[in-house]
Protein backbone atom coordinates (compact mmCIF):
# COMPACT_ATOMS: atom_id res chain seq x y z
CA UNK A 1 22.64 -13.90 20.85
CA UNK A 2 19.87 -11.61 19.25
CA UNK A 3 17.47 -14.55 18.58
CA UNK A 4 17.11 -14.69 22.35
CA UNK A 5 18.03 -11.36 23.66
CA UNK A 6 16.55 -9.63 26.29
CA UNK A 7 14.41 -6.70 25.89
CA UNK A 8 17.61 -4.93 28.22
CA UNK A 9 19.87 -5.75 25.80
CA UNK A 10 17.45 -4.63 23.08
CA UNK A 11 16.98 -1.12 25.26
CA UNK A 12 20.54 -0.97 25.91
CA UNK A 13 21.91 -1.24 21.60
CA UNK A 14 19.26 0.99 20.98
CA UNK A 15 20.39 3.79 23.44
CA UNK A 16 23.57 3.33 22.35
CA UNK A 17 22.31 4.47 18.52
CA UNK A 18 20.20 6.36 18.97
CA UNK A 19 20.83 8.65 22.22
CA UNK A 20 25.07 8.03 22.23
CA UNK A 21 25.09 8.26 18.54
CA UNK A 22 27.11 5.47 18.05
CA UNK A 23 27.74 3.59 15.26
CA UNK A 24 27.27 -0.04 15.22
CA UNK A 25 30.89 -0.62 14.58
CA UNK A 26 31.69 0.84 18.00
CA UNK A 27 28.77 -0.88 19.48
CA UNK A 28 29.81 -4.25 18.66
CA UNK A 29 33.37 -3.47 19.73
CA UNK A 30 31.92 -2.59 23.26
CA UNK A 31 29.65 -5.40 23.72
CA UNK A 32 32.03 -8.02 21.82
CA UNK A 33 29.48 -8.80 18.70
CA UNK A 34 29.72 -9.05 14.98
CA UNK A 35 28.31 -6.06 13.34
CA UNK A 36 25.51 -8.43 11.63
CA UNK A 37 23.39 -9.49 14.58
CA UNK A 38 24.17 -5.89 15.79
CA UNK A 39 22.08 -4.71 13.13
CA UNK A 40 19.28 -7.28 13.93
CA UNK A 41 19.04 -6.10 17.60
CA UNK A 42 18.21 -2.97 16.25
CA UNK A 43 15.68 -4.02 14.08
CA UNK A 44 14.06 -5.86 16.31
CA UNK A 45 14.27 -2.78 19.05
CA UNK A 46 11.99 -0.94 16.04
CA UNK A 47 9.54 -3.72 15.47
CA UNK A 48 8.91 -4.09 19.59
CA UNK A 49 8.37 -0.56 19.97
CA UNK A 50 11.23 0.20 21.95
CA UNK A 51 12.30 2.69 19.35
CA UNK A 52 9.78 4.87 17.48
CA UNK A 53 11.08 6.49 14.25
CA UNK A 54 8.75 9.83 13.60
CA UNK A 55 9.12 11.62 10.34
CA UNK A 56 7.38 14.68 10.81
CA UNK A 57 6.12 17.32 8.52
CA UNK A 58 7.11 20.56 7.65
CA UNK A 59 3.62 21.61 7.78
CA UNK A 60 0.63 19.70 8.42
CA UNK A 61 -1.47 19.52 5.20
CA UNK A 62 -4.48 20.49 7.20
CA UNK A 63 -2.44 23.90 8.56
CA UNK A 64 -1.96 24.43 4.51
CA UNK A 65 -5.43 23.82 3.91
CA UNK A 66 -6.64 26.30 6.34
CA UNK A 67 -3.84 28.71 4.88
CA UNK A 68 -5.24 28.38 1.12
CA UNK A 69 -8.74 28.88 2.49
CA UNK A 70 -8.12 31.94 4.24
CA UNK A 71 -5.66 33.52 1.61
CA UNK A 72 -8.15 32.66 -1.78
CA UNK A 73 -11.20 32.92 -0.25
CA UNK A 74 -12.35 29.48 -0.62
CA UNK A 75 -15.36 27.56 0.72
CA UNK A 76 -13.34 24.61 0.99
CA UNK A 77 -10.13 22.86 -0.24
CA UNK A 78 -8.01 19.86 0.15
CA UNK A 79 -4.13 19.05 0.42
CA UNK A 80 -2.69 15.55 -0.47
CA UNK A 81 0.34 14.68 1.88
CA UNK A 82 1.92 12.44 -1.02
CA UNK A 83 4.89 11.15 -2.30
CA UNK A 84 6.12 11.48 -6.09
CA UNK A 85 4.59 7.86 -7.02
CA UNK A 86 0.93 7.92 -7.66
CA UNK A 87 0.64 11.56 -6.88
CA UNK A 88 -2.57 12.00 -9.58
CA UNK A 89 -4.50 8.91 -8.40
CA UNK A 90 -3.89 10.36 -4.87
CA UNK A 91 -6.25 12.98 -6.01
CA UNK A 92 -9.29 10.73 -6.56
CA UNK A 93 -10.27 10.87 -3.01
CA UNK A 94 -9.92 14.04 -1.94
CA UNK A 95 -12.02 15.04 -5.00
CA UNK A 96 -14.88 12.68 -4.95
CA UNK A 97 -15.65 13.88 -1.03
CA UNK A 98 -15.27 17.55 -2.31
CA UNK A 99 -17.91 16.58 -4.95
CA UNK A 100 -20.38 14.49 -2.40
CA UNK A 101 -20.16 17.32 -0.30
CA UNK A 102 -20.85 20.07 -3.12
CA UNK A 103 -24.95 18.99 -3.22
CA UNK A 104 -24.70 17.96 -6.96
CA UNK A 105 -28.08 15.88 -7.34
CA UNK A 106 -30.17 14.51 -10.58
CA UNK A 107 -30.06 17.32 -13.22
CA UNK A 108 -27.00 18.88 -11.65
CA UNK A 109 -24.31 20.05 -14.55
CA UNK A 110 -20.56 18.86 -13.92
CA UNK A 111 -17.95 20.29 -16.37
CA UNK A 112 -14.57 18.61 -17.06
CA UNK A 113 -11.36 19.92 -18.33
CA UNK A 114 -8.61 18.20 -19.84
CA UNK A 115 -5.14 17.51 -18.45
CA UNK A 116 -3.10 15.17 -16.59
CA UNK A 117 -4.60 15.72 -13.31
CA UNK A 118 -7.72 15.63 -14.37
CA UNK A 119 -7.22 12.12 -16.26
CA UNK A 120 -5.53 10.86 -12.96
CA UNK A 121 -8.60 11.38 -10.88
CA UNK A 122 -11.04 10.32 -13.41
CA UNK A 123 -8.81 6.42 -14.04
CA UNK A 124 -8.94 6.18 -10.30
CA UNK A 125 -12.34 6.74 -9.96
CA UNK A 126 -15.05 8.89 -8.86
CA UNK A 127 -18.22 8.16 -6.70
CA UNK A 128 -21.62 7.51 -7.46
CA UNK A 129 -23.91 10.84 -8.03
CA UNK A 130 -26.35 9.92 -10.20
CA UNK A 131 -28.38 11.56 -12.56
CA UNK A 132 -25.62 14.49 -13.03
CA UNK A 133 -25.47 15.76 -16.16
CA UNK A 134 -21.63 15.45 -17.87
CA UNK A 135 -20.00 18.33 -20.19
CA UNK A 136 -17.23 18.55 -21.56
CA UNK A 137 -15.33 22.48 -20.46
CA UNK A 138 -13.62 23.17 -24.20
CA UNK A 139 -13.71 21.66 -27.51
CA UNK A 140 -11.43 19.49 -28.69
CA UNK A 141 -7.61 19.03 -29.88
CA UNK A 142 -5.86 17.36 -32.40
CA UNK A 143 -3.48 15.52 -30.48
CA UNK A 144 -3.23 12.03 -29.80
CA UNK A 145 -1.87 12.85 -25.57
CA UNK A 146 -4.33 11.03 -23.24
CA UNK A 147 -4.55 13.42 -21.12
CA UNK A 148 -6.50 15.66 -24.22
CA UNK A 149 -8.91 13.46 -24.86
CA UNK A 150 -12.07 15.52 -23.43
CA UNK A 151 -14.79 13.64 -24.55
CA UNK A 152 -13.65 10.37 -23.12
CA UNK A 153 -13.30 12.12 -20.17
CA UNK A 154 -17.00 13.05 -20.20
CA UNK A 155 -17.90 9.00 -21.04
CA UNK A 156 -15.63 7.61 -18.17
CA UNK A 157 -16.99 9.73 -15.70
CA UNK A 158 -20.78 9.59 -16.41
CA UNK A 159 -20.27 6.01 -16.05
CA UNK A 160 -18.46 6.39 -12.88
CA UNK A 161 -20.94 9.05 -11.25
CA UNK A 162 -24.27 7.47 -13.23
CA UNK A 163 -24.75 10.76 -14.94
CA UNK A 164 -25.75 11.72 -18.31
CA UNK A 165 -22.65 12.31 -20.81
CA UNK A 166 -23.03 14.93 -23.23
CA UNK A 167 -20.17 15.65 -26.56
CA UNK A 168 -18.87 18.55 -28.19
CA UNK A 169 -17.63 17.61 -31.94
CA UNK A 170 -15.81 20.97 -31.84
CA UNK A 171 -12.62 22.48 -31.85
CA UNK A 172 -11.07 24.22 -28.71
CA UNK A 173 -10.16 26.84 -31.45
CA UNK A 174 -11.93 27.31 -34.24
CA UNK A 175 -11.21 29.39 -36.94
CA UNK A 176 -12.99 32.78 -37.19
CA UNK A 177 -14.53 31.56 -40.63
CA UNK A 178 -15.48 28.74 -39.11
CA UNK A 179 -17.08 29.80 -35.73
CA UNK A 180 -20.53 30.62 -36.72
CA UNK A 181 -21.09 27.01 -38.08
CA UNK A 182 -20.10 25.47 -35.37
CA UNK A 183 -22.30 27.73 -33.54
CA UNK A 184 -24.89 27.45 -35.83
CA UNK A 185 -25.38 23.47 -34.65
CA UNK A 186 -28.11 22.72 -32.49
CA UNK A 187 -26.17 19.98 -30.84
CA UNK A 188 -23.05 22.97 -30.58
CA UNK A 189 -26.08 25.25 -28.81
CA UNK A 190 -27.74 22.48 -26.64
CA UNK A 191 -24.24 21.85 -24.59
CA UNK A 192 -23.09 25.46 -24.92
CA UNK A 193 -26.47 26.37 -23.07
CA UNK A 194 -25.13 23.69 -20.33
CA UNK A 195 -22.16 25.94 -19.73
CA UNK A 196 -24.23 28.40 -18.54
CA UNK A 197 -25.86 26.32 -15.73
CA UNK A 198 -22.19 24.43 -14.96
CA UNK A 199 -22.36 23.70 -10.71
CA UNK A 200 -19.36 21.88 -10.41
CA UNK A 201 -16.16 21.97 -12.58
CA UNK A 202 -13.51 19.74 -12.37
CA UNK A 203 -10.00 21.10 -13.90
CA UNK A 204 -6.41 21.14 -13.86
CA UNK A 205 -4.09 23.73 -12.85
CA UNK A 206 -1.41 25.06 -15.10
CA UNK A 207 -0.62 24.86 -18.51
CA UNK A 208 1.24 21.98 -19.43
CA UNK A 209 1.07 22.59 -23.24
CA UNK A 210 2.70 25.63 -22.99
CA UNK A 211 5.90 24.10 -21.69
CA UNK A 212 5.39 20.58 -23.45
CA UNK A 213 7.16 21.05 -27.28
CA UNK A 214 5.33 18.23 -28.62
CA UNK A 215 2.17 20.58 -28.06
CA UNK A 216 3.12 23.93 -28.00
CA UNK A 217 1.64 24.69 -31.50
CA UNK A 218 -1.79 24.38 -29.75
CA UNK A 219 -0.88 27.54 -27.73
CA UNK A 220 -1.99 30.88 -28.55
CA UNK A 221 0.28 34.15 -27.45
CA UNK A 222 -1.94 35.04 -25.03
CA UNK A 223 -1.94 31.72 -23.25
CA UNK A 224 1.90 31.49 -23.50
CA UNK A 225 2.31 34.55 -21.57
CA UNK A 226 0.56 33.29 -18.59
CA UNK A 227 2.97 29.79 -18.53
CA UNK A 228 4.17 31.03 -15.44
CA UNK A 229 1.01 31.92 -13.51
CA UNK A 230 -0.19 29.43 -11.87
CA UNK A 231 -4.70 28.51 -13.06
CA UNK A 232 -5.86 27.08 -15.78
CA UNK A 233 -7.51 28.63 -18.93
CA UNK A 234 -10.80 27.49 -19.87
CA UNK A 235 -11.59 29.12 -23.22
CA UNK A 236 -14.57 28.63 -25.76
């Protein structure tokens, strides 16, 4: 019967579902059918668009973005309506137009942090800008995470954007003994003075080392005590 049944018969299982609440036990007791080709009439009421299944949202992302605007102060944001499976690369988009938009041109300085956000954008990709110039926002770790690695950061997306990559051979913290040769560097100097001309930075929010065991040593007191806010620390 389904192969060839009628778009009344169609309307008539589905109102029975749907609008009666039936279940398709009862429904093939009442019109004398199996359960099986029950359960294709219905399927086949959905793909001829005699039944529509919405899901709607809670909120519409773009009522959130216009909430975080208003409440931070912001020139601009975006929300990602995703689910739990490629939430990071979701990112990608969103971000690129935010950086089209923000005027970075040839000789423009870009910043980037570290963290698994950040590393999600930057493997999906980012658009062309070229010219901008690429710095790194910390020094470096010692820890083997991907999501650390800073300077390859820097590499991926200069090549992704066009730009101009530029290294720090530092550590994100140095030892007071040790701070004044680092400093002492030219090539140290040269990017520090790029921090100070930084038009764009792209960084995660949170802390994830802080709640991560495997990298908690890298935490200082200070930094442990803000786990719960919710930013990210860029320190030099």
């Amino acid at each position: 019967m389904d192969g060839s049944a009628t778009r009344k018969t169609l309307h008539l299982v589905a109102r029975l579902h749907y609008e009666s609440d039936l279940s398709q036990v009862e429904i093939a007791r009442r019109l004398k059918l199996s359960t099986a080709p029950l359960s294709r009439l219905l399927r086949r009421a959905r793909e001829e668009g005699i039944v529509r299944i919405e899901i709607r949202d809670f909120v519409a992302p773009e009522e959130i973005r216009r909430d975080l605007i208003n409440a931070l102060g912001l020139k601009q944001a975006a929300v990602v309506d995703t689910v739990e499976i490629g939430l990071l690369d979701t990112l990608a988009q969103p971000v690129g137009t935010l950086l089209k938009e923000a005027g970075l041109k040839d000789g423009s300085v870009l910043a980037i942090g570290w963290g698994p956000a950040v590393r999600g954008v930057i493997c999906a990709g980012l658009p062309r800008i070229p010219g901008v110039i690429m710095v790194p926002a910390r020094g470096g770790i010692p820890q083997a995470a991907p999501h650390f690695q800073i300077n390859a950061f820097v590499r991926q997306a200069a090549e992704q954007l066009g730009g101009v990559p530029k290294f720090i051979f530092a550590p994100y913290l140095p030892a007071t003994q040790y701070r004044d040769a680092f400093m002492s560097e030219p090539a140290v100097r040269e990017l520090i003075a790029l921090w100070d001309r930084i038009d764009v930075a792209l960084v995660g929010v949170g802390l994830p080392h802080t709640v991560d065991p495997i990298h908690a040593g890298t935490v200082t007191s200070s930094e442990r005590a803000l786990a719960p806010v919710v930013g990210d620390v860029i320190r030099h």
